[in-house]
Protein backbone atom coordinates (compact mmCIF):
# COMPACT_ATOMS: atom_id res chain seq x y z
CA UNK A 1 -2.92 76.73 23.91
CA UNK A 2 -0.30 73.83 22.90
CA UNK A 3 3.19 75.58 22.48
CA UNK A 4 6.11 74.47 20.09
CA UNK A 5 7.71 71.16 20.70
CA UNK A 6 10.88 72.87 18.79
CA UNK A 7 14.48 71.61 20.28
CA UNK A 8 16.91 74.69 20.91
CA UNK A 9 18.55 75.43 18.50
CA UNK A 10 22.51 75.64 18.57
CA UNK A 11 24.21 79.05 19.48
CA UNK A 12 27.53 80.56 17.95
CA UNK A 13 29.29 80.03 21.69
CA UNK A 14 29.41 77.23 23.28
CA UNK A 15 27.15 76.52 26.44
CA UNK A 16 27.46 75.04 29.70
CA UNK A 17 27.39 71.18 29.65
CA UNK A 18 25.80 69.19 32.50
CA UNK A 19 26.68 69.65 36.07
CA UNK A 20 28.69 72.94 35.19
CA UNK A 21 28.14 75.62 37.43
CA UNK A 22 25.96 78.80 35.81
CA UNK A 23 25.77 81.08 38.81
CA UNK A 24 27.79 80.63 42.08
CA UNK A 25 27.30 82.55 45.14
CA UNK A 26 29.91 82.29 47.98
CA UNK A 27 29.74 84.00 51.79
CA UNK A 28 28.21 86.66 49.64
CA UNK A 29 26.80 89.54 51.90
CA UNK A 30 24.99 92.52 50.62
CA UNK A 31 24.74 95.86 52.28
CA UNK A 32 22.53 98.97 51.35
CA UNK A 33 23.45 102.14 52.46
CA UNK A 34 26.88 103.20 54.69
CA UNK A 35 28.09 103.92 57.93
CA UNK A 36 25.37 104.23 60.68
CA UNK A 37 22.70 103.82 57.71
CA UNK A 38 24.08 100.41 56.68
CA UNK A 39 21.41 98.26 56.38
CA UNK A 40 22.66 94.16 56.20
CA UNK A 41 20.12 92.36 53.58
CA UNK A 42 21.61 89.42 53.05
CA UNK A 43 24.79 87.52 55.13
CA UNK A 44 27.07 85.02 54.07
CA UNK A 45 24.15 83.66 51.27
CA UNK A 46 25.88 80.43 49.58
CA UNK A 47 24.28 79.41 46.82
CA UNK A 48 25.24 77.55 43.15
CA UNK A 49 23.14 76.79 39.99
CA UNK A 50 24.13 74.33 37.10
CA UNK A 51 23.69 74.16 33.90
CA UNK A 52 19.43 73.87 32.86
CA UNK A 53 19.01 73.94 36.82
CA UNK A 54 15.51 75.36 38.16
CA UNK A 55 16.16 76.70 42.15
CA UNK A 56 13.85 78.49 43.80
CA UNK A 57 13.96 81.25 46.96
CA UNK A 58 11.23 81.28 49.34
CA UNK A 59 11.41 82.95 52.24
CA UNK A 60 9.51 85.96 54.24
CA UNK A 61 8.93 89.28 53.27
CA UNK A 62 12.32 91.26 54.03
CA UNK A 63 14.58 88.54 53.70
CA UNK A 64 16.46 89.14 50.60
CA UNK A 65 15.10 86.99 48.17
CA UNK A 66 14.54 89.71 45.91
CA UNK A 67 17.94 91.51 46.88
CA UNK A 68 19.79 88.26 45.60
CA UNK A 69 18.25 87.99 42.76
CA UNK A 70 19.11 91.41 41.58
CA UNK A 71 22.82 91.12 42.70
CA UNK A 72 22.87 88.03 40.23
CA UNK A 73 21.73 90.46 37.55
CA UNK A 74 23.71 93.12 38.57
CA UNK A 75 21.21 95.23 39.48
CA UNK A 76 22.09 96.56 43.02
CA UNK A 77 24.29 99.99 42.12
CA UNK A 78 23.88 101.22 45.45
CA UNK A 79 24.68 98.38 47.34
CA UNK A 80 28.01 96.93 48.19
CA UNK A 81 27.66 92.88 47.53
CA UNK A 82 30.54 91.32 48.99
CA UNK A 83 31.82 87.33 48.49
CA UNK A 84 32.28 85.47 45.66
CA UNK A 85 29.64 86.00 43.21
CA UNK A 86 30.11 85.47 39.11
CA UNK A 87 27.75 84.24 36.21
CA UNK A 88 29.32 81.61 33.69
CA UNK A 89 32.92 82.88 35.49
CA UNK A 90 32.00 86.36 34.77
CA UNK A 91 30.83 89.28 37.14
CA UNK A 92 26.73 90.13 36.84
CA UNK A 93 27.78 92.99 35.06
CA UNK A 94 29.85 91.57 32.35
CA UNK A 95 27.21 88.73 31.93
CA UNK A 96 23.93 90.89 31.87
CA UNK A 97 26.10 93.45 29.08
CA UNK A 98 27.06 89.96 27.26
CA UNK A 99 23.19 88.90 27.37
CA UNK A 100 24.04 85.74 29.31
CA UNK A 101 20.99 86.92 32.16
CA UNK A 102 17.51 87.83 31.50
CA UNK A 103 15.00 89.12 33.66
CA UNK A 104 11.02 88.64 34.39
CA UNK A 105 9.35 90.57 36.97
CA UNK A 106 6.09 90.15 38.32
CA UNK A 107 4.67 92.73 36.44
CA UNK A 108 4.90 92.15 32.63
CA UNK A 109 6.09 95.81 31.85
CA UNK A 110 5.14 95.50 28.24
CA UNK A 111 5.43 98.77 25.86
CA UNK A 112 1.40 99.49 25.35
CA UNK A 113 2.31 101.21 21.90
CA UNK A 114 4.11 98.56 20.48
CA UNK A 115 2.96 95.06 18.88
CA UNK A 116 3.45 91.56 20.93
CA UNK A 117 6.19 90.98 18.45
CA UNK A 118 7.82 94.14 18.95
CA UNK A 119 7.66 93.91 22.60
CA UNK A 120 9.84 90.87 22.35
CA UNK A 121 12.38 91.74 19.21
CA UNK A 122 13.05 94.80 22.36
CA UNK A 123 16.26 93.71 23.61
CA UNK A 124 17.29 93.11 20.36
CA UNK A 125 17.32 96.39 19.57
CA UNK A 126 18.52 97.63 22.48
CA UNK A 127 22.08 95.12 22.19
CA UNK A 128 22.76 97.08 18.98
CA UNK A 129 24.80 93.95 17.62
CA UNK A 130 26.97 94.47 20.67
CA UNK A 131 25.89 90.47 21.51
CA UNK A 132 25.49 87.43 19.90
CA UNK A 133 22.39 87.39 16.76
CA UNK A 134 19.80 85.49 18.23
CA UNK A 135 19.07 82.15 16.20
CA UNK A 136 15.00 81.94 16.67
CA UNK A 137 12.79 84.69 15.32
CA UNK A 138 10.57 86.56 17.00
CA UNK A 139 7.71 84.79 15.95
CA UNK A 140 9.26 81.45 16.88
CA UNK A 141 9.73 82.55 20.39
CA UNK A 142 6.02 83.36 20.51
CA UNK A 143 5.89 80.17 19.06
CA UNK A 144 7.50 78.46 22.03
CA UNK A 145 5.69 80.07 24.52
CA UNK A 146 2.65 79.44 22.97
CA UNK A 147 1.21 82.62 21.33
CA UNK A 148 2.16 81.93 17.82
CA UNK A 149 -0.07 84.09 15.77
CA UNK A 150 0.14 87.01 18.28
CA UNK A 151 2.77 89.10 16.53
CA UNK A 152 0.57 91.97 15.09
CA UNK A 153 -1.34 91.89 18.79
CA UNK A 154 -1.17 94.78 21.15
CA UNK A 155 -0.99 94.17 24.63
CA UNK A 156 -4.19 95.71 25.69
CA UNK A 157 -5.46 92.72 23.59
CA UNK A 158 -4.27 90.14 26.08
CA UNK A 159 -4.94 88.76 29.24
CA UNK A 160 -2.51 88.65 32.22
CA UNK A 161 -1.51 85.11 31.55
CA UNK A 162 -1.09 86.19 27.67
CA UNK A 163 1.04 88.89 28.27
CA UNK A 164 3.63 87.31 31.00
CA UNK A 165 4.06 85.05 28.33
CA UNK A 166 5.30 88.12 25.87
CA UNK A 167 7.52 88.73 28.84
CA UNK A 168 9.00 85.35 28.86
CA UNK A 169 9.52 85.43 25.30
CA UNK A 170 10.85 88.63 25.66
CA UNK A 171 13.56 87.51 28.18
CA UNK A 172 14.54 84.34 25.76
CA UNK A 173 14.66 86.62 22.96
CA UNK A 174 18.72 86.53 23.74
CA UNK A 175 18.95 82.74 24.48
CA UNK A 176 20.19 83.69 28.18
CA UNK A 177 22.18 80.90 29.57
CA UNK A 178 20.28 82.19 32.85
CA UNK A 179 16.71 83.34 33.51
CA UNK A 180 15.93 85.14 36.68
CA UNK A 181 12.48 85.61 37.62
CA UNK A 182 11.22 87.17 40.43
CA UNK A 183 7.29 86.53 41.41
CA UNK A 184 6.91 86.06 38.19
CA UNK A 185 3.08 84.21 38.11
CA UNK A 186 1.78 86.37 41.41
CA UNK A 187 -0.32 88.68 40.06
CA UNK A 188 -2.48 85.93 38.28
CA UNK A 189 -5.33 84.08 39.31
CA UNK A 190 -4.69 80.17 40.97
CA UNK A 191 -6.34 78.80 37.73
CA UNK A 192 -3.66 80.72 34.86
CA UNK A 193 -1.18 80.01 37.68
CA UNK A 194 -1.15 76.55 37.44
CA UNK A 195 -1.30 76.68 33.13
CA UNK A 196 1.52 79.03 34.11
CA UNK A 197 3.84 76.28 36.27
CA UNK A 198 3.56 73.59 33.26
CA UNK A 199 4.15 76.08 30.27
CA UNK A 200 6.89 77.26 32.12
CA UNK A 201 8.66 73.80 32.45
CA UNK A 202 7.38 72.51 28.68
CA UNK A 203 9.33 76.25 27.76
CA UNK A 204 12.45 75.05 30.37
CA UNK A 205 12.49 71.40 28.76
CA UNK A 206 12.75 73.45 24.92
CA UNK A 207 15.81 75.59 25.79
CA UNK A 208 18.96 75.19 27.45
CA UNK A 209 18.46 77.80 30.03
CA UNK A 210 19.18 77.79 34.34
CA UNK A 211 16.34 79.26 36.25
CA UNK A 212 16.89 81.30 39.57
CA UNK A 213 12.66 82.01 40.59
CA UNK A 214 11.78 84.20 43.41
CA UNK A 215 8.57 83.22 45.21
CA UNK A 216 6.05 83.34 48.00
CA UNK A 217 4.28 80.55 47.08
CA UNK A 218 5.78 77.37 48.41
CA UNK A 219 3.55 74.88 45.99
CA UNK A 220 5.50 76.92 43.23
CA UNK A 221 8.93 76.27 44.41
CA UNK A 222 8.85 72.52 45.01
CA UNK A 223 6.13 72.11 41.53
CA UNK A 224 9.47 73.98 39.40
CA UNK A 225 12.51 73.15 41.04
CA UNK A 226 15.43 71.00 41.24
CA UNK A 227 15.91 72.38 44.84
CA UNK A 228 14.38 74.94 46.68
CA UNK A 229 16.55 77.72 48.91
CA UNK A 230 15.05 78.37 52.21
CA UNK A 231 15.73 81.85 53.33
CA UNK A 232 15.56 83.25 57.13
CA UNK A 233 14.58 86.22 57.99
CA UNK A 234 16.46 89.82 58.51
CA UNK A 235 19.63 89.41 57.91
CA UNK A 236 18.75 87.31 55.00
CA UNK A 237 20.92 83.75 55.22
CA UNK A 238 20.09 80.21 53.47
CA UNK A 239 18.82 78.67 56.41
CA UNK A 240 18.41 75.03 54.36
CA UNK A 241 18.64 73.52 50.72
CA UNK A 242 15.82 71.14 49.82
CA UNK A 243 16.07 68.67 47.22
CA UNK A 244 13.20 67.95 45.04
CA UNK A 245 13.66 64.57 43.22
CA UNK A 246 10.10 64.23 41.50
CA UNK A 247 10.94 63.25 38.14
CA UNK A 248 10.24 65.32 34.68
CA UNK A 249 7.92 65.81 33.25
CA UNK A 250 5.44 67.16 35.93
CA UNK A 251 1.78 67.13 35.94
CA UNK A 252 -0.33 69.05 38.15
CA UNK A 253 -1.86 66.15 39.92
CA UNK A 254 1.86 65.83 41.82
CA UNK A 255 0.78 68.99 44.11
CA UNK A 256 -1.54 66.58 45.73
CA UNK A 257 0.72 63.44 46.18
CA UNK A 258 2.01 62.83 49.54
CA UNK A 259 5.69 63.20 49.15
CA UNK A 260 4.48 66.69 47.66
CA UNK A 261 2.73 67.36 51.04
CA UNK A 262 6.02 66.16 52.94
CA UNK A 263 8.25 68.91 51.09
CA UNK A 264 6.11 71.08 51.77
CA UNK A 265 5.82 70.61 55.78
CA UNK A 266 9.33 70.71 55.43
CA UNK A 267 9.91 74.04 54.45
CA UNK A 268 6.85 75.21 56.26
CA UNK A 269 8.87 73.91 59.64
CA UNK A 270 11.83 75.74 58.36
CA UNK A 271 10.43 79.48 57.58
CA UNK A 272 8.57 78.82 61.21
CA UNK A 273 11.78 78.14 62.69
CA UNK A 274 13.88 80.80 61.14
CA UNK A 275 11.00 83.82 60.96
């Protein structure tokens, strides 16, 4: 279904320009648990994100992909994240509570008893006016993503595909200056997968937002990103940074190029040599 072709609109406070930094992660280590229970997740993870940046984390199961991404959203309560680590200058705390991150899981999590356009007016009403109004309706973020006329829907009414889409309209509800997403297209078939990939970039090239993605799949990470983060395995640590300098916009046919292929051996070579 063809989505909006609507620029972002301008916000009250200023945004990142070019080549600023959104998310920086420094010698960051991450611990759960204490004392003889301590469990290391992640060690001495570097990582940094401009400003309408895609990187993606592969690595194996274990690693701390995951773990990472919810220390960038400030979700790890019980963990002790040491380093350097700030969104926009600003801890993950103060930036999630100022609506600066937003969130999509791999499950859609969508409130069964409430309309598609309800679903996604959510975190409106859950900020309370504590943040900033956002400047698109509801209905022209459904717009974006490509369900306009969906409001009044429920979300037994939709497929999978449909209703990550709610999700992801959900999450830009608050124009986030950062979108985490964490296995985001894995529970969906290889065909609304790859629909998935380009509506996700056509939504990326409409807004003015950094993406940190999570995956397994390595064809999703290079397809995306701007660089992809290899991770090793337990203790999690970056074990290499790959470029990924295939010009915008992408079609799917690029999967099957050669230089596609070479990326991919690359990082193949890498998760081999650092299982």
């Amino acid at each position: 279904m063809p989505g909006s072709t609507q620029p972002y609109v301008g916000r009250a406070e200023p945004v990142a320009t070019a080549g600023e930094e959104r998310v920086r992660l420094q010698d960051v280590c991450i611990v759960h648990g204490r004392g003889d229970s301590a469990v290391v997740a992640v060690e001495g993870a570097d990582l940094h994100v401009g400003a309408r940046e895609i990187v993606s984390i592969v690595g194996h199961s274990g690693c701390g992909k995951s773990t990472i991404l919810r220390a960038i959203a400030g979700l790890l309560p019980n963990a002790s994240v040491q380093g350097d680590l700030s969104v926009m200058g600003r801890t993950p705390e103060e930036a999630r509570k100022s609506g600066l991150i937003s969130m999509v899981f791999q499950e859609a999590v969508l409130a069964p008893w409430r309309t598609v356009e309800k679903n996604v007016t959510l975190p409106v009403e859950v900020a309370r006016g504590r943040t900033r109004k956002p400047t698109r309706t509801a209905s022209e973020q459904l717009e974006l993503v490509g369900l306009g006329g969906y409001e009044k829907r429920y979300p037994k009414q939709l497929s999978g595909g449909q209703r990550q889409r709610v999700s992801l309209a959900r999450a830009l509800m608050m124009e986030p200056e950062v979108l985490l997403m964490d296995e985001p297209f894995g529970a969906l078939d290889e065909i609304t997968r790859d629909e998935m990939h380009t509506e996700l970039l056509r939504i990326w090239e409409n807004t003015h937002v950094s993406i940190v993605l999570v995956t397994h799949s390595i064809t999703e990470a290079i397809f995306l990103s701007d660089r992809v983060v290899v991770m090793s395995s337990y203790p999690g640590r970056v074990a290499d940074t790959i470029p990924v300098d295939f010009p915008r916009p992408r079609r799917n046919e690029l999967k099957d190029s050669r230089e596609f292929a070479a990326i991919s051996q690359r990082i193949r070579l890498c998760l081999e040599k650092n299982r």
